[in-house]
Protein backbone atom coordinates (compact mmCIF):
# COMPACT_ATOMS: atom_id res chain seq x y z
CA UNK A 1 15.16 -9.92 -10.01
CA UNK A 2 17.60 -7.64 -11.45
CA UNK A 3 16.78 -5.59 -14.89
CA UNK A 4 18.54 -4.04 -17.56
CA UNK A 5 16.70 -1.78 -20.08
CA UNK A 6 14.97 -4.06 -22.63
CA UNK A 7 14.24 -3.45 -26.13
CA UNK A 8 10.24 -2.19 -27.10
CA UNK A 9 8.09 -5.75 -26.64
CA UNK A 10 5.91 -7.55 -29.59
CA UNK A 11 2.39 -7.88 -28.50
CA UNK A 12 1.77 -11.24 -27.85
CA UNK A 13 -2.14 -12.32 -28.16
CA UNK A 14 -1.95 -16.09 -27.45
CA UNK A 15 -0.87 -15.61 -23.50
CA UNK A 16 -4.01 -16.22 -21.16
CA UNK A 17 -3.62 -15.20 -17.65
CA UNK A 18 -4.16 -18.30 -14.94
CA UNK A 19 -5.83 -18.54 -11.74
CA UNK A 20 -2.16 -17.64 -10.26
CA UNK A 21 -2.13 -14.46 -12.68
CA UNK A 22 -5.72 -13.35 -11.74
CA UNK A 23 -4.21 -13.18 -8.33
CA UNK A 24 -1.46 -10.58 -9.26
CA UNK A 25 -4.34 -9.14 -11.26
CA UNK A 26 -6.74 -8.23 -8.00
CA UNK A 27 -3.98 -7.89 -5.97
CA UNK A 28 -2.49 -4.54 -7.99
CA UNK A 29 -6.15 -3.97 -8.85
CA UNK A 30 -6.57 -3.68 -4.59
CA UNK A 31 -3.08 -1.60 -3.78
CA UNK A 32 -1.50 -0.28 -6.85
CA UNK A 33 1.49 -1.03 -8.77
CA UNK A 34 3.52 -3.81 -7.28
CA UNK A 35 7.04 -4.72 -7.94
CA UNK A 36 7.59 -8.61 -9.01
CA UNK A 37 9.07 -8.84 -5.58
CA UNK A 38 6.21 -8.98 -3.90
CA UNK A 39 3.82 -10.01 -6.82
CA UNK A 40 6.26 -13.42 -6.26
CA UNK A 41 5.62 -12.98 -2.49
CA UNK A 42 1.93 -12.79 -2.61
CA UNK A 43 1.42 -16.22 -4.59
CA UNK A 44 4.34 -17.86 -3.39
CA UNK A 45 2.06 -19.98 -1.01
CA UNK A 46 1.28 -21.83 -4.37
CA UNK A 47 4.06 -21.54 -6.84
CA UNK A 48 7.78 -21.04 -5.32
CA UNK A 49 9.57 -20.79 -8.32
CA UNK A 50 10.57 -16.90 -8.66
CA UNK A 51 12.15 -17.28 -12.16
CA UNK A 52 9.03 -18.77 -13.72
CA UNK A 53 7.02 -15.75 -12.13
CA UNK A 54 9.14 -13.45 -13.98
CA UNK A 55 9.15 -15.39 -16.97
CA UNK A 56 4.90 -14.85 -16.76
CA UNK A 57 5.40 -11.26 -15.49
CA UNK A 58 7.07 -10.68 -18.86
CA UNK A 59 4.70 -12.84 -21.19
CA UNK A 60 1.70 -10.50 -19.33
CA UNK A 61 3.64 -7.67 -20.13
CA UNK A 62 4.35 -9.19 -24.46
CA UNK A 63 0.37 -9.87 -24.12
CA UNK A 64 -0.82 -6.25 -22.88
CA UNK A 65 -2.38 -7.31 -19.99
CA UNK A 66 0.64 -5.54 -17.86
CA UNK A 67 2.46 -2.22 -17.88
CA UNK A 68 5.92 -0.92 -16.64
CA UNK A 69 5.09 2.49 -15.48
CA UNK A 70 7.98 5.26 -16.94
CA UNK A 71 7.89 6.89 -13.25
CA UNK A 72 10.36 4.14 -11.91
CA UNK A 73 13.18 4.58 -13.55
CA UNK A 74 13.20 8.17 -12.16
CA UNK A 75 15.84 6.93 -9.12
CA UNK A 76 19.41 6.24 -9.12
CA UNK A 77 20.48 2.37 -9.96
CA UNK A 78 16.89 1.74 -11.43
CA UNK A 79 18.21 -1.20 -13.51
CA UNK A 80 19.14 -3.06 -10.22
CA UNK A 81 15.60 -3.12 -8.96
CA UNK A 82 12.60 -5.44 -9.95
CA UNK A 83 10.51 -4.42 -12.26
CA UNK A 84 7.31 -2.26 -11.33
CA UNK A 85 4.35 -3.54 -12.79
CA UNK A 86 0.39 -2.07 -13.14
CA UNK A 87 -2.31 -2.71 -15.14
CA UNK A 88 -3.26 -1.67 -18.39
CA UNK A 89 -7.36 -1.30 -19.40
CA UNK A 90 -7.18 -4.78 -21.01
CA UNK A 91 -5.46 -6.51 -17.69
CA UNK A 92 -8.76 -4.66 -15.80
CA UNK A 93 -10.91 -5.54 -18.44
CA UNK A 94 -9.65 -9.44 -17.75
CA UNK A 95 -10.15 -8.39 -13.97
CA UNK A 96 -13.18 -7.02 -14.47
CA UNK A 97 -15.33 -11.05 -15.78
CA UNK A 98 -14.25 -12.11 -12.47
CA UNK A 99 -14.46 -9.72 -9.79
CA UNK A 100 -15.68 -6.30 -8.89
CA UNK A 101 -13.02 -3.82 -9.19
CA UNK A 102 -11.16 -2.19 -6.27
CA UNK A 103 -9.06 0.64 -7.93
CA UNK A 104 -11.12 3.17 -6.48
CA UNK A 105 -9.38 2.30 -2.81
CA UNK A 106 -5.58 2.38 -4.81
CA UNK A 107 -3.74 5.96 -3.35
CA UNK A 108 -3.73 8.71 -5.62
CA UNK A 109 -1.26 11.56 -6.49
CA UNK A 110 2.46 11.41 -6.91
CA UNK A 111 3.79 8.47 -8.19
CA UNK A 112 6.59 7.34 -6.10
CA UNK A 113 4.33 8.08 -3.09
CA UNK A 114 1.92 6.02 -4.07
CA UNK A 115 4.02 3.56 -5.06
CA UNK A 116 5.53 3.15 -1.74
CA UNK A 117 1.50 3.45 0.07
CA UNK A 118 0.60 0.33 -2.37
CA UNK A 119 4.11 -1.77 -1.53
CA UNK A 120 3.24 -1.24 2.44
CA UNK A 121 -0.70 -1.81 2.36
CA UNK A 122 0.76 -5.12 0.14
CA UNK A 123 3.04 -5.96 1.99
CA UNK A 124 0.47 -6.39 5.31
CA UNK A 125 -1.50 -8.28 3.72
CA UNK A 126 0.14 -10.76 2.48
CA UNK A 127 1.54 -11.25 5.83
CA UNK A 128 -1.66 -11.21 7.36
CA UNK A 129 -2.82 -14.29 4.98
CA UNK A 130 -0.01 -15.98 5.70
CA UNK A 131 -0.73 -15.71 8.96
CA UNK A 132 -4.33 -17.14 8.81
CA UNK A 133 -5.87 -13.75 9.30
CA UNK A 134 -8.68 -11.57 7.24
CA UNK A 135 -7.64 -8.87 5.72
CA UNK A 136 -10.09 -5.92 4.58
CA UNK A 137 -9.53 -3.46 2.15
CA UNK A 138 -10.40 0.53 1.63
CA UNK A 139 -12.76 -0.65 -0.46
CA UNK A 140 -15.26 -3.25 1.52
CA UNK A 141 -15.03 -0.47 4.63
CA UNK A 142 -15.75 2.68 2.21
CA UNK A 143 -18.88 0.78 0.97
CA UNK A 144 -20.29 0.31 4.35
CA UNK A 145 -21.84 3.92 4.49
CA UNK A 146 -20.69 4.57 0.43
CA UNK A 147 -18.38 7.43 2.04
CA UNK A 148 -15.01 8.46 0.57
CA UNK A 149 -11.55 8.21 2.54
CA UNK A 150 -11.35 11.97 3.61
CA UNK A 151 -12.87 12.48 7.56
CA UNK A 152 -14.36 15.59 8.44
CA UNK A 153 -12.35 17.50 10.96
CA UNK A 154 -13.29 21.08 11.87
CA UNK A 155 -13.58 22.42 8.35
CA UNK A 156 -11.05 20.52 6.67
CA UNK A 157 -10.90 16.64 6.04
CA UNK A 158 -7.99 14.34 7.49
CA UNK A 159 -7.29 11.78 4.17
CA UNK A 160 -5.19 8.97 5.23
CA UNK A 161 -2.73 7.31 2.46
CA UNK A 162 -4.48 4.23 3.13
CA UNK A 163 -6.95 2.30 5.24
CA UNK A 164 -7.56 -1.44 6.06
CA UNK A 165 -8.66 -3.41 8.89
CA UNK A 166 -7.38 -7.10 9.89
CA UNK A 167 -9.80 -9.91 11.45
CA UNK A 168 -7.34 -10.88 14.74
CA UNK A 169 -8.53 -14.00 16.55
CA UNK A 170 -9.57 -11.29 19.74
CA UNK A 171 -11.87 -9.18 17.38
CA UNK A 172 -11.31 -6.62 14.28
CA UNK A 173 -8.73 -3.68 14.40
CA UNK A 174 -8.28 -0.83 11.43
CA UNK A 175 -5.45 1.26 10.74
CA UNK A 176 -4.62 4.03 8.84
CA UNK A 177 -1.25 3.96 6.92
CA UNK A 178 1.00 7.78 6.32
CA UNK A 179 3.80 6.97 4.28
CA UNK A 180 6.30 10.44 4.98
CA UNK A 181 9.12 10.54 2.63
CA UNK A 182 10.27 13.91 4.12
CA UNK A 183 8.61 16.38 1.57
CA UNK A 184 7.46 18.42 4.31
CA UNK A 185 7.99 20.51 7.56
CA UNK A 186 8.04 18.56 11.13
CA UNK A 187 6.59 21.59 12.47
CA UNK A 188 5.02 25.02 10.71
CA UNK A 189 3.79 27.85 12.04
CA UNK A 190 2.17 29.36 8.53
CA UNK A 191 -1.24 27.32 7.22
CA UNK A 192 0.52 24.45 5.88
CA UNK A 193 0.56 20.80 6.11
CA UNK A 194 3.22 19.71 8.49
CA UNK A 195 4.15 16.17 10.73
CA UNK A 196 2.90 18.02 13.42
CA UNK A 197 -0.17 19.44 12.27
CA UNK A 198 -1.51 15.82 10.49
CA UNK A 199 -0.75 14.53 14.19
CA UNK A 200 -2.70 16.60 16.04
CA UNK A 201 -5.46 16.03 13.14
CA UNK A 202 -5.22 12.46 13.95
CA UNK A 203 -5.22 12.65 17.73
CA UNK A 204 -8.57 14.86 17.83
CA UNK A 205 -10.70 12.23 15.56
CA UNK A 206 -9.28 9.63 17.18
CA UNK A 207 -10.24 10.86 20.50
CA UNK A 208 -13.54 11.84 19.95
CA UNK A 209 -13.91 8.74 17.35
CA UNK A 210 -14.94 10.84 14.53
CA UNK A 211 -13.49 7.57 12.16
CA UNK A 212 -16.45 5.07 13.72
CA UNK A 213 -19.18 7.98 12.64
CA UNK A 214 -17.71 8.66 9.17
CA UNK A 215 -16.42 4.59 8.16
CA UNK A 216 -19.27 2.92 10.12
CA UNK A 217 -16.27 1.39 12.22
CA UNK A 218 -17.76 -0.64 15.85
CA UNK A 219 -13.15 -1.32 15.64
CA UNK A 220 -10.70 1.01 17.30
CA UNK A 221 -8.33 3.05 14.65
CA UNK A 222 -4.25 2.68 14.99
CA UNK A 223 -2.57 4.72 12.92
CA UNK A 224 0.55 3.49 11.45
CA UNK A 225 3.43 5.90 10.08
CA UNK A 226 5.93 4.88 7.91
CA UNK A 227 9.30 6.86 7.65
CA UNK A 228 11.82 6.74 5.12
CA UNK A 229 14.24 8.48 7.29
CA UNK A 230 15.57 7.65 11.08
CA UNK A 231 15.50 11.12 11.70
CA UNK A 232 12.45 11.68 10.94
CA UNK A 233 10.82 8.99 12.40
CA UNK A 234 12.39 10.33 16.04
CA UNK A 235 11.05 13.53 15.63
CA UNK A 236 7.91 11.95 15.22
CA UNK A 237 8.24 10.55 18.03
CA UNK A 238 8.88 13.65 20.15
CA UNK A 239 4.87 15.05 18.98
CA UNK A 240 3.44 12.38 20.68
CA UNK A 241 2.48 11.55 24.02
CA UNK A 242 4.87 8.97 26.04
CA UNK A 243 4.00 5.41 25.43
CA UNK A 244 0.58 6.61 23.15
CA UNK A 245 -0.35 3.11 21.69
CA UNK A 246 -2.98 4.62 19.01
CA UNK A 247 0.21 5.18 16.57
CA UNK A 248 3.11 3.02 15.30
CA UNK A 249 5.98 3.85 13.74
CA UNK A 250 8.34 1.78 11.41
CA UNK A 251 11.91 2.99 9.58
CA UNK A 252 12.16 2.00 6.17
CA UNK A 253 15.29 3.38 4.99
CA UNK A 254 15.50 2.79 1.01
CA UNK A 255 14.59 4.70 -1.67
CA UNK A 256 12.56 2.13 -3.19
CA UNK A 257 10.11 -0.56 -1.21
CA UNK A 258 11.69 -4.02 -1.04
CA UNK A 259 10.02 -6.70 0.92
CA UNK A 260 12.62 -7.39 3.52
CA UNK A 261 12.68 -3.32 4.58
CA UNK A 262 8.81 -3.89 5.65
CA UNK A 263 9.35 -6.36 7.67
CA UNK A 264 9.16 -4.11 10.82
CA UNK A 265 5.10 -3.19 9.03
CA UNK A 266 4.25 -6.31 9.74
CA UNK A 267 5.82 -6.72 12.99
CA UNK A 268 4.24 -3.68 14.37
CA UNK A 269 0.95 -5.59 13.39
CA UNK A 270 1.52 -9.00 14.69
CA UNK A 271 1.58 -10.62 11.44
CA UNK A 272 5.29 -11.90 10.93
């Protein structure tokens, strides 16, 4: 899935997305931009030939129904990665004819952020398919009261990168996903956002279940962290209580998502 820099494409007009494409479609339409990497993964349970997905990737692409967003070349050895790919307003418009649009659940705000949030929330659930379970998206569980993804905490609001819940055979569960790529301060003592500070934000509406008032939740809330950084991730460990099973924390050392680097996601989920 390797890429060198490719000369400017010729609209093609005679490409019409399958059943297989409308997949890819909802799915980035439901997370965010998605590299072909896992775009392969998610429909691979019906069509296991990678290069023929690329091959489609880049016919989408020729036909305007796809987009390579300029933001991910921005890190070193970009041409050795798969391509990124999001929709343009003709690939939503396509969307649109056969299902209600999710892109008001996609994270928001820097790019590469983002980017990373939509390649982890992804990544889960395709493993949780795979695995025979339901998955449910920001979107179904912000329309139960119509609320928005920010919880009111003493003044302020607590706004997780993502939520979801998953249908286990025992009953529902939900999560919230932080992705921390190190941009700020494990702990702060001026009025800023720090590790610590969006932990103890997190312990107080999870222990008086502020989430179940806001979401409309009956489901306990675990609150998955994902670290880009070993470091990091052990310091997170040191603002928590021993052995506090509410939160989970996974390493994902690259600069870039890649399938095989969440694999601990969806282990700390019980869906690999």
């Amino acid at each position: 899935m390797k890429h060198t820099r490719s000369s400017p494409i010729r609209l093609k007009f005679d490409v019409q997305p399958t059943a297989r494409e409308l997949r890819w479609f909802a799915h980035i339409d439901r997370h965010g931009p998605q590299s072909s990497e896992f775009l392969y993964e998610c429909t691979r349970d019906t069509h296991r030939c990678r290069d023929t997905a690329l091959r489609r990737l880049q016919a989408l692409r020729e036909a305007g129904y796809l987009r390579l967003p300029p933001q991910q070349r921005q890190i070193a050895k970009a041409d050795f990665n798969p391509y990124v790919y999001d929709l343009t307003r003709l690939g939503w418009d396509i969307l649109a004819g056969h299902k209600n649009l999710e892109k008001h659940g996609r994270p928001t705000g820097h790019w590469w952020h983002g980017y990373w949030v939509s390649s982890v929330s992804s990544a889960i659930e395709i493993g949780a398919v795979r695995a025979g379970l339901t998955f449910i998206p920001a979107a179904q569980i912000l329309a139960i009261k119509g609320v928005e993804l920010g919880i009111p905490l003493s003044g302020s609001k607590v706004i997780p990168d993502q939520l979801f819940a998953i249908k286990y055979p025992d009953g529902y569960r939900a999560f919230a996903l932080e992705v921390d790529r190190g941009t700020e301060p494990v702990r702060s003592t001026a009025a800023r956002k720090s590790l610590q500070r969006s932990v103890a934000q997190y312990q107080q509406l999870l222990h008086e279940k502020l989430y179940q008032s806001h979401f409309g939740l009956k489901s306990k809330l675990r609150v998955l962290w994902v670290f880009q950084n070993a470091q990091r991730g052990k310091q997170f460990g040191g603002l928590l209580c021993q052995d506090d099973q509410r939160f989970a924390a996974i390493v994902a050392s690259r600069p870039e998502p890649r399938w095989r680097n969440l694999q601990n996601a969806r282990l700390q989920l019980g869906i690999e």
